[in-house]
Protein backbone atom coordinates (compact mmCIF):
# COMPACT_ATOMS: atom_id res chain seq x y z
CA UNK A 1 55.44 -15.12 75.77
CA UNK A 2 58.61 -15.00 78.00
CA UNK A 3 58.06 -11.23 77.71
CA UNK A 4 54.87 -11.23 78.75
CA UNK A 5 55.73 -13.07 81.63
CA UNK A 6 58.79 -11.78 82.40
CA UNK A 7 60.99 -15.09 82.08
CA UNK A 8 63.48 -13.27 79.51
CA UNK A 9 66.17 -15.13 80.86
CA UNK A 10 65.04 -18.57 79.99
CA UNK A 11 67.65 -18.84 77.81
CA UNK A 12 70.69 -18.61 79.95
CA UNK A 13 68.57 -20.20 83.21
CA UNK A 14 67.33 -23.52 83.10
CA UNK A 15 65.04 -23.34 85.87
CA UNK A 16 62.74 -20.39 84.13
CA UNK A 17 63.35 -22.29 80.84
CA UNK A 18 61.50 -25.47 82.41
CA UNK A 19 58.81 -22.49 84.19
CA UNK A 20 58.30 -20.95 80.19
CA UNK A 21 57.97 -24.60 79.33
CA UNK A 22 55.05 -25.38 81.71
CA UNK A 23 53.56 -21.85 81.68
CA UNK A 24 53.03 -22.99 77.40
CA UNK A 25 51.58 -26.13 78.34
CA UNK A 26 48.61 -24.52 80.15
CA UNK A 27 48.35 -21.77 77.29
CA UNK A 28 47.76 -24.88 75.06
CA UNK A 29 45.37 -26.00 77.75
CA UNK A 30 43.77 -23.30 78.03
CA UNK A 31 43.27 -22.76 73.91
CA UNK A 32 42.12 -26.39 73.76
CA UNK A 33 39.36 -26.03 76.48
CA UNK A 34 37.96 -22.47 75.11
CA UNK A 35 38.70 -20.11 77.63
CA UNK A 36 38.42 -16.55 76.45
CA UNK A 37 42.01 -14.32 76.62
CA UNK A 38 40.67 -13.31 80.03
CA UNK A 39 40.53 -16.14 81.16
CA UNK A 40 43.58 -17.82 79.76
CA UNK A 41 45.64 -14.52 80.96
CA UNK A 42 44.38 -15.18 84.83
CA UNK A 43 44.69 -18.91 84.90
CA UNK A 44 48.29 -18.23 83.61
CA UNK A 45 48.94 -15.75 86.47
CA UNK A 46 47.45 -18.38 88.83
CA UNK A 47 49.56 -20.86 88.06
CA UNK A 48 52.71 -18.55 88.11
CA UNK A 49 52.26 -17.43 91.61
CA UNK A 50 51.24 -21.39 92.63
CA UNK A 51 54.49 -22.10 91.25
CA UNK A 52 56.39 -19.38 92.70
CA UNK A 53 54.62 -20.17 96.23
CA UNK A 54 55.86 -23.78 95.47
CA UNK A 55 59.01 -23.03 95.31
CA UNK A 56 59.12 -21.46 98.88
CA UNK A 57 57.77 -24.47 101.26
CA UNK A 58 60.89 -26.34 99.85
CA UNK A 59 60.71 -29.62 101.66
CA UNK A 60 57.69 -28.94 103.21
CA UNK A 61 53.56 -30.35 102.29
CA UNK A 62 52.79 -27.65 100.02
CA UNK A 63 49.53 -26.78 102.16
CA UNK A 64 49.86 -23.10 102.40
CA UNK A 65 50.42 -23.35 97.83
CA UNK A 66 47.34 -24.93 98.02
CA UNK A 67 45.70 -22.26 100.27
CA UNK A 68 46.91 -20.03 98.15
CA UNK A 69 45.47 -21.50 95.16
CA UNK A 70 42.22 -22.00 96.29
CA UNK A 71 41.46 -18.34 97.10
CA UNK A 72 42.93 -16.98 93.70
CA UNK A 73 40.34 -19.53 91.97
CA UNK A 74 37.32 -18.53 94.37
CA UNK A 75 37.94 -15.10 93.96
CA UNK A 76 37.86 -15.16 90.16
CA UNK A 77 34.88 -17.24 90.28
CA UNK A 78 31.20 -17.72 90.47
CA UNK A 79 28.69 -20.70 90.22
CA UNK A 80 26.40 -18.60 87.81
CA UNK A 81 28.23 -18.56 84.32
CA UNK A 82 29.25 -15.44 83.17
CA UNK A 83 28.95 -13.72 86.69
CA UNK A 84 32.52 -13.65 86.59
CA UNK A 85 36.11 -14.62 84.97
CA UNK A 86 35.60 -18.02 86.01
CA UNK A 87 32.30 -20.29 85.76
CA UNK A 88 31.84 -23.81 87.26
CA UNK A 89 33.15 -25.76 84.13
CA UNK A 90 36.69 -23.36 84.09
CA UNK A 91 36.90 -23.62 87.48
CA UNK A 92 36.60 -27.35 87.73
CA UNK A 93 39.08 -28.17 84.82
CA UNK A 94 41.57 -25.12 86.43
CA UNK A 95 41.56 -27.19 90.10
CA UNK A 96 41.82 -30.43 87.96
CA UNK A 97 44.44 -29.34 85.94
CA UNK A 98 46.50 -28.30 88.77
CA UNK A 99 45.73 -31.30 91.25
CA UNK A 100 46.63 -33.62 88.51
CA UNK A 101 50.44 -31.58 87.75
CA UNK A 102 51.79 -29.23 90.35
CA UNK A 103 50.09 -30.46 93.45
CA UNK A 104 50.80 -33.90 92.30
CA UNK A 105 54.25 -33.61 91.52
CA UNK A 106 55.35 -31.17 94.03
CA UNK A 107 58.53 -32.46 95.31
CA UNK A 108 59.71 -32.82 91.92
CA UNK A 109 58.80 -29.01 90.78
CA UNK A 110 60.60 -28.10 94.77
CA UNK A 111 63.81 -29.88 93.53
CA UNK A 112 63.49 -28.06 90.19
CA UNK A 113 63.58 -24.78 91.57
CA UNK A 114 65.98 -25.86 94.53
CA UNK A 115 68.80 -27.34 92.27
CA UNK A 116 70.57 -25.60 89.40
CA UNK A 117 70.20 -27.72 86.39
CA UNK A 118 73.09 -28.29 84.08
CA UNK A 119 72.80 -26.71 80.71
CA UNK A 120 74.35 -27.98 77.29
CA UNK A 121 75.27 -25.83 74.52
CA UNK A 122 74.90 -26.96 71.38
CA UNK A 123 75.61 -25.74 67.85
CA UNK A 124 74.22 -27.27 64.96
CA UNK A 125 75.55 -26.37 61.51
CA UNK A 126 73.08 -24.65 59.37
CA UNK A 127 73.34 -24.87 54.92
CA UNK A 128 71.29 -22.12 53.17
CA UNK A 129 70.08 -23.67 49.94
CA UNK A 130 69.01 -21.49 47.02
CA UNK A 131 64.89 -21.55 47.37
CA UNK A 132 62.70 -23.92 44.90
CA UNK A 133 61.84 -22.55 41.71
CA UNK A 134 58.04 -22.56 42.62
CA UNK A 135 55.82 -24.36 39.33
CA UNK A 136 53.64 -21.99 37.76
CA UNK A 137 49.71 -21.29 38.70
CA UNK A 138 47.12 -23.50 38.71
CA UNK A 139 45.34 -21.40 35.82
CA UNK A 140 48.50 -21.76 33.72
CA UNK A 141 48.61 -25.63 33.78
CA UNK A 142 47.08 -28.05 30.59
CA UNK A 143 43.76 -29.53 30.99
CA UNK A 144 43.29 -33.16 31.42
CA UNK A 145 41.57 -33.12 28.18
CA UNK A 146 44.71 -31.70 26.16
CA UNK A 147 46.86 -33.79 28.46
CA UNK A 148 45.12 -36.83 27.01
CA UNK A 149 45.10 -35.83 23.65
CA UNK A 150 48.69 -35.34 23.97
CA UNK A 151 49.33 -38.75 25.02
CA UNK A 152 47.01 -40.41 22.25
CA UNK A 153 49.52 -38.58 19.99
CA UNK A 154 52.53 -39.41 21.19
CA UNK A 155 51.27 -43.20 21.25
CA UNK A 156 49.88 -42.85 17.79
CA UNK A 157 53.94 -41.62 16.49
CA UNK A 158 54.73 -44.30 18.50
CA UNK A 159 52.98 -46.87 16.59
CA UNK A 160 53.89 -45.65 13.21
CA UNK A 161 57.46 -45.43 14.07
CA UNK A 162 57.68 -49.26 14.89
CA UNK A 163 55.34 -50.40 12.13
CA UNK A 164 57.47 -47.99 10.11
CA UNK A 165 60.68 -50.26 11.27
CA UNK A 166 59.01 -53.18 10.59
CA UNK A 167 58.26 -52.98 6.97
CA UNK A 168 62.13 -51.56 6.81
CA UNK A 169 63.28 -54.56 8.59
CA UNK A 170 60.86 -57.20 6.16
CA UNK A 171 61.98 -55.14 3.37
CA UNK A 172 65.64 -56.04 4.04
CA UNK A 173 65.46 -59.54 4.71
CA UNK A 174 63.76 -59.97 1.58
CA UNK A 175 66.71 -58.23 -0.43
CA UNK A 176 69.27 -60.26 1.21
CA UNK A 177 67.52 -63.27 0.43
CA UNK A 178 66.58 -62.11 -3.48
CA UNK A 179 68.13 -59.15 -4.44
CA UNK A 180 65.51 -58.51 -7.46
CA UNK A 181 62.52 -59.74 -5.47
CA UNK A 182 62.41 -56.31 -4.17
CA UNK A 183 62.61 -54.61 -7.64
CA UNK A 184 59.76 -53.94 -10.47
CA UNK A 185 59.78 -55.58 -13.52
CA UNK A 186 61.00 -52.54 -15.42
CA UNK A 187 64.11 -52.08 -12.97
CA UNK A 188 64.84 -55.68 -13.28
CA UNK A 189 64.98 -54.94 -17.24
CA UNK A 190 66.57 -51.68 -17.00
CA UNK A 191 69.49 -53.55 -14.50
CA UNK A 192 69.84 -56.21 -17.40
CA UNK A 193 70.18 -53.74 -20.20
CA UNK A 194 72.68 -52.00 -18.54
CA UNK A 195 74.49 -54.83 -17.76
CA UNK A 196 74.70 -56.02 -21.25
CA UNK A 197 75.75 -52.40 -22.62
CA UNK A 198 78.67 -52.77 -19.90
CA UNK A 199 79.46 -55.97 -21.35
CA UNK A 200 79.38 -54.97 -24.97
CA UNK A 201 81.34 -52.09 -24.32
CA UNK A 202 84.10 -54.01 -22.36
CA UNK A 203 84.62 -56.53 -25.35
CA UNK A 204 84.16 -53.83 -28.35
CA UNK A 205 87.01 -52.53 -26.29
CA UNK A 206 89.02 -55.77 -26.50
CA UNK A 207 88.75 -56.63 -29.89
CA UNK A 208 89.50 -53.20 -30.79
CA UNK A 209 92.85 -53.84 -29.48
CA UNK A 210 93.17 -56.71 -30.61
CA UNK A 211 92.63 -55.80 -34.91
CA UNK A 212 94.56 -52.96 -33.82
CA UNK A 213 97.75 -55.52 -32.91
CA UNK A 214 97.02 -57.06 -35.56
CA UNK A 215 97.24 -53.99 -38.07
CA UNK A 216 100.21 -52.77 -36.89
CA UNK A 217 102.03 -56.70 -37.36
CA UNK A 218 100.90 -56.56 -40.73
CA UNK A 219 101.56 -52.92 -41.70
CA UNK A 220 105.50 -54.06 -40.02
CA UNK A 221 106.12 -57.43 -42.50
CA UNK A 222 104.54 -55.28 -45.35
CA UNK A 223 107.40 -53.02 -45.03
CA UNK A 224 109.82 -55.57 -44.91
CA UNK A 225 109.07 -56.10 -47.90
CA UNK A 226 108.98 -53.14 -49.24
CA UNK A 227 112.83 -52.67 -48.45
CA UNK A 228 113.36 -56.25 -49.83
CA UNK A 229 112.38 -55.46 -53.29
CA UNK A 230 113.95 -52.01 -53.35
CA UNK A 231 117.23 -53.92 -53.05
């Protein structure tokens, strides 16, 4: 737009920056009533040679800007619609729009353009960030249905895993209150007959020793003996 208009210096000039500034508000005015691109192109140059004609009657009524202004809307103008650029609704809101800003605020626009403005440069630090992984398609993604069944699953493992604790848990306070409460009949017997075996064992093994002892005191005094009666 600053092109278009010539204003390529807004940058370095704040004076055409605050011209660019107001020149976009009446291309948003313009787009928000309707006007056609003719029409929004003339009521742009309109108001950029109001503003320019402004700018010359510093400290003065701006009577010959409004002069001015009137015959650049007349002459693109017409009270049939369609006749020309301009019908009597565009018109109306165009001399409305420019009463109620330029004309209104004249002296401040004059003081604008008469007065260099003081311009701040500021940097701002910018961090480039790797982009978003973006999700994949719509069409790719589970349907409610399988989403739910999902869930009923999950819930249903749930449920078996903590009833699956709890027996475990009842299960061992029971054997640490009765060890064999726990245990079958038959394991209960088998426990007892091994216990006994291990018993038996352990004293066979005992009393082995001891008639063995006892053998080999005997088996000394017989040979005592012995060697007594050889004498």
């Amino acid at each position: 737009m600053a092109v278009l208009l010539n204003l390529t210096n807004w940058r370095e000039d704040m004076q055409y920056a605050i011209v660019l500034t107001y020149l976009f508000g009446i291309f948003q005015f313009a787009k928000e009533n309707s006007f056609t691109p003719l029409q929004t192109s003339t009521f742009l140059s309109i108001m950029k040679i109001t503003i320019k004609k402004l700018n010359e009657e510093r400290g003065q009524p701006p009577l010959k800007t409004l002069e001015k202004f009137k015959s650049l809307v007349l002459s693109n103008s017409s009270p049939i619609p369609g006749d020309d650029i301009f019908g009597p609704r565009e018109s109306k809101l165009i001399i409305d729009f420019a009463m109620e800003g330029v004309f209104q605020h004249h002296k401040l626009y004059q003081y604008i353009a008469s007065n260099d403005q003081e311009s701040c440069l500021d940097f701002i630090g910018v961090e480039i960030q790797e982009p978003l992984v973006l999700p994949p398609p719509l069409s790719e993604a589970v349907t409610l249905e399988a989403h739910e069944a999902e869930l009923a699953r999950l819930n249903e493992l749930k449920e078996q895993e903590r009833l699956a604790k709890e027996e475990w848990e009842a299960e061992e306070r029971a054997a640490a209150a009765n060890p064999f409460e726990v245990l079958s009949p038959d394991a209960v017997k088998q426990i007892a007959a091994d216990t006994v075996t291990t018993m038996l064992e352990t004293i066979c093994g005992e009393l082995d020793g001891l008639l063995n002892e006892q053998s080999d005191r005997l088996m000394a005094q017989a040979n005592k003996l012995t060697n007594l009666f050889a004498q």
